[in-house]
Protein backbone atom coordinates (compact mmCIF):
# COMPACT_ATOMS: atom_id res chain seq x y z
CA UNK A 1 23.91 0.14 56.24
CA UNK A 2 22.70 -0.41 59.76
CA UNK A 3 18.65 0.26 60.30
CA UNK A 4 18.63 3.19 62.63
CA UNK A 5 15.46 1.36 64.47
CA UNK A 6 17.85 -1.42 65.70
CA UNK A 7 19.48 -0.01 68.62
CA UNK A 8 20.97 -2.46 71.72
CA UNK A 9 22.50 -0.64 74.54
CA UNK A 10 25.64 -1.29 76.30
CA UNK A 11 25.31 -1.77 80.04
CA UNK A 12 28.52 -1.94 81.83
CA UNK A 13 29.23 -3.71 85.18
CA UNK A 14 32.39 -3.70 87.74
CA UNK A 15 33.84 -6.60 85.31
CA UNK A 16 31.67 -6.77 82.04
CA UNK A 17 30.55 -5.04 79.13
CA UNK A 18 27.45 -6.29 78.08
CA UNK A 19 27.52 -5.53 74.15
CA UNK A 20 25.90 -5.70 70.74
CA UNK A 21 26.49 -8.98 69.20
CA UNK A 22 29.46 -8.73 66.45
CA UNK A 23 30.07 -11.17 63.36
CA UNK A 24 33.28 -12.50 65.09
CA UNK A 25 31.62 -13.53 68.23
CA UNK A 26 30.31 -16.28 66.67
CA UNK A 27 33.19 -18.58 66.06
CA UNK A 28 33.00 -18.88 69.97
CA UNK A 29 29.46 -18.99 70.47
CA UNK A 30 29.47 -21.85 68.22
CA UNK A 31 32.66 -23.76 69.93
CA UNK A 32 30.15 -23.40 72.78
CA UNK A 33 27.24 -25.20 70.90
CA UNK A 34 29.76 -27.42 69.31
CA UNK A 35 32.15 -29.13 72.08
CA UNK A 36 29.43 -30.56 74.19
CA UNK A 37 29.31 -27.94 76.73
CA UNK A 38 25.35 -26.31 75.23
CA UNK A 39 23.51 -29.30 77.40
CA UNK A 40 19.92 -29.56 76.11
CA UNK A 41 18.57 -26.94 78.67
CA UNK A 42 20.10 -24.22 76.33
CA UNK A 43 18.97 -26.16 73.23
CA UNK A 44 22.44 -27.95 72.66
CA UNK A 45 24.88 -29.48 70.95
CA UNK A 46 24.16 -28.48 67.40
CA UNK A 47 25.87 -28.16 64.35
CA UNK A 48 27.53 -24.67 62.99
CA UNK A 49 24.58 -24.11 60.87
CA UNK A 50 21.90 -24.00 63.72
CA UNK A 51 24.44 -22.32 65.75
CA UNK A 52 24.40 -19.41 63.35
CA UNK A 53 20.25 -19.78 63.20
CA UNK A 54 20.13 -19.19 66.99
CA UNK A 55 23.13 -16.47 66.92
CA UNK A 56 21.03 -14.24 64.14
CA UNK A 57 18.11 -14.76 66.07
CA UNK A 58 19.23 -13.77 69.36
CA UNK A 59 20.37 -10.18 66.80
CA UNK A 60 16.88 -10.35 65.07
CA UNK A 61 15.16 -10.25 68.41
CA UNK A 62 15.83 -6.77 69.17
CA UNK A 63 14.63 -5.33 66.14
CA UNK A 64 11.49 -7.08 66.61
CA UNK A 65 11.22 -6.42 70.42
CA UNK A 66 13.38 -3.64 71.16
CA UNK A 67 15.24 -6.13 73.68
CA UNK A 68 17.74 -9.26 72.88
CA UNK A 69 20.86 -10.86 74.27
CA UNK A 70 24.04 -8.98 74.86
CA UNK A 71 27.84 -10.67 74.16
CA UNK A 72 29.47 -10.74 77.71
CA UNK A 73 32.69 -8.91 77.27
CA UNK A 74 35.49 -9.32 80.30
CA UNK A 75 37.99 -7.17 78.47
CA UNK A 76 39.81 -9.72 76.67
CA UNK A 77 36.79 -10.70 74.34
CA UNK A 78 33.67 -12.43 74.62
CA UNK A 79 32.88 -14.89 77.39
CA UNK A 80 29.13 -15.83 77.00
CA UNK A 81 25.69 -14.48 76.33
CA UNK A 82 22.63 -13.08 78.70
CA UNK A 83 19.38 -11.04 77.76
CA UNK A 84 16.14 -11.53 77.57
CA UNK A 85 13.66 -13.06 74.58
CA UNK A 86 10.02 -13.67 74.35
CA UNK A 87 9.42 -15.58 71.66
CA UNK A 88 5.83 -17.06 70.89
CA UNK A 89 5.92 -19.76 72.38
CA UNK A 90 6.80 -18.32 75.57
CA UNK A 91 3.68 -16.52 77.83
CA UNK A 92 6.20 -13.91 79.31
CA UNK A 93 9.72 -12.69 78.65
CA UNK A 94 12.92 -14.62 79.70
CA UNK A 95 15.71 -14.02 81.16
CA UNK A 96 18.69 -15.89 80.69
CA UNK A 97 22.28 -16.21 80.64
CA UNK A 98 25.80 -18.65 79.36
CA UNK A 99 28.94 -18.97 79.60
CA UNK A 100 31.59 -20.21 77.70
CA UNK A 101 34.17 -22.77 79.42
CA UNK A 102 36.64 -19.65 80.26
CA UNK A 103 34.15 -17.50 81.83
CA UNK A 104 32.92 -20.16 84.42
CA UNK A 105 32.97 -19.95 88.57
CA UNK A 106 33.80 -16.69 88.36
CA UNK A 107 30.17 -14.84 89.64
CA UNK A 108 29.79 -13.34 85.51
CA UNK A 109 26.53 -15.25 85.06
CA UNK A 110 25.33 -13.38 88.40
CA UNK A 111 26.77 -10.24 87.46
CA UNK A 112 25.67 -10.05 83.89
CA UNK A 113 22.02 -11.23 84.76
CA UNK A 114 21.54 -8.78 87.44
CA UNK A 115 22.70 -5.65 84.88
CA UNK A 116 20.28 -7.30 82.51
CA UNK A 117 17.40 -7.88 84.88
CA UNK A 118 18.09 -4.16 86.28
CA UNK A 119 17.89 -2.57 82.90
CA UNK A 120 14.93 -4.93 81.82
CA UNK A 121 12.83 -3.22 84.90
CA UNK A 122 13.86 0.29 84.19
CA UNK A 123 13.04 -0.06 80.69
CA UNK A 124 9.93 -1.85 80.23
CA UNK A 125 8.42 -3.13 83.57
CA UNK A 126 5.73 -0.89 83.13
CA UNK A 127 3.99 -2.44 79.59
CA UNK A 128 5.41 -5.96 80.08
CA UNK A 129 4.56 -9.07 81.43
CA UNK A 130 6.32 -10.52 84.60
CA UNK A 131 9.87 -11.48 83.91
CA UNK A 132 11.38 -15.60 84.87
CA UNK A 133 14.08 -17.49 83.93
CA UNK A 134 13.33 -20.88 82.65
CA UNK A 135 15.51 -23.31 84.67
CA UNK A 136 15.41 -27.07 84.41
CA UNK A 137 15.85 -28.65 87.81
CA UNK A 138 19.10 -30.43 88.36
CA UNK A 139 20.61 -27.45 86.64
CA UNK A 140 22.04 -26.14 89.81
CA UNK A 141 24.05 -23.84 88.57
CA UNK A 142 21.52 -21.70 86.87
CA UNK A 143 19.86 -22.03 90.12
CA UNK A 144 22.06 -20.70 92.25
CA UNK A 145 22.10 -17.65 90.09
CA UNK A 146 18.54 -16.87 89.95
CA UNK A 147 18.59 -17.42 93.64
CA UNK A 148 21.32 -14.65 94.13
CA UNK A 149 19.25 -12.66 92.11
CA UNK A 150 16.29 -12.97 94.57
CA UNK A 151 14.02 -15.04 92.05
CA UNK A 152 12.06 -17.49 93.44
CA UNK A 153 10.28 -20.67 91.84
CA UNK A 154 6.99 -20.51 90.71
CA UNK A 155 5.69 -23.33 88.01
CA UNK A 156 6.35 -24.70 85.18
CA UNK A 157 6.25 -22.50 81.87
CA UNK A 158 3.53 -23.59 79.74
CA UNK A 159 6.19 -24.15 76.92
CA UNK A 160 8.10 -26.29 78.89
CA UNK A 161 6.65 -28.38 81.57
CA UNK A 162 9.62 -30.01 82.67
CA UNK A 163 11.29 -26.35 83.54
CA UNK A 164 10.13 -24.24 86.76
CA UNK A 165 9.82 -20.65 86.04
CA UNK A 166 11.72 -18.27 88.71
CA UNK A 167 10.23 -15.26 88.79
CA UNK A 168 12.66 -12.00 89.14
CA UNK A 169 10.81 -8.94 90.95
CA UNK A 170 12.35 -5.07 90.67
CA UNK A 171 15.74 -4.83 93.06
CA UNK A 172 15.24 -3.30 96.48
């Protein structure tokens, strides 16, 4: 029985369906956590048990919050994650975004994130905090992204000084 109150959209771009989570996107959300690719900046490696920790969560957050991460879908099955959480620690909502080894260099992080960052604004800009994403420099990649998505730099996040916060503003 699914709890009526848990509802996550699907927001579809030129190339991606952004989806609820299913049980059988796991096994390659934790090959991502597993193989070396989940670099410390998106809490990585671990084993298949925290892997499944952090995939429930990412579910759990939308029944708490009313907004979570989405499975990125190219058609052929699932190619990463991107949403938003705002966990405790954090002093204002995240946005962020991965992808797994087959869904790199092709613009999908950009794409996703900006369908995610879109909908974010429409939805709740007008009770909620400022919207970043986290980004630990070096990670230039991640950078690049937030730039296309007009972000700019701002400071560290109080939960993680050695991260600068880009801050996303509503699309012209």
């Amino acid at each position: 029985m699914t709890d009526p109150a848990l509802h996550i959209p699907t927001l579809e771009t030129d190339r991606l369906i952004l989806r609820a989570p299913r049980e059988a996107d796991f096994a390659p959300f934790a090959a991502f956590y597993a193989d070396g690719s989940a670099s410390s900046s998106v809490g990585g490696p671990m084993e298949m048990r925290e892997a499944w920790r952090r995939f429930t969560a990412d579910m759990g957050h939308w029944a708490f919050k009313g907004f979570g991460w989405w499975t990125l879908d190219d058609g052929t099955g699932p190619i990463g994650t991107c949403g938003i959480h705002a966990p405790p620690s954090h002093e204002e909502p995240e946005l962020g975004w991965l992808l797994f080894a087959r869904g790199r260099g092709r613009g999908y992080a950009t794409e996703a994130a900006r369908a995610a960052r879109d909908w974010w604004m429409e939805s709740f800009q007008g009770g909620q905090p400022r919207l970043t994403s986290n980004i630990l420099p070096g990670n230039t990649a991640s950078e690049a992204v937030a730039r296309r998505l007009g972000a700019t730099p701002t400071r560290a996040p109080s939960h993680n000084p050695d991260a600068i916060a880009w801050l996303h503003q509503r699309a012209a």
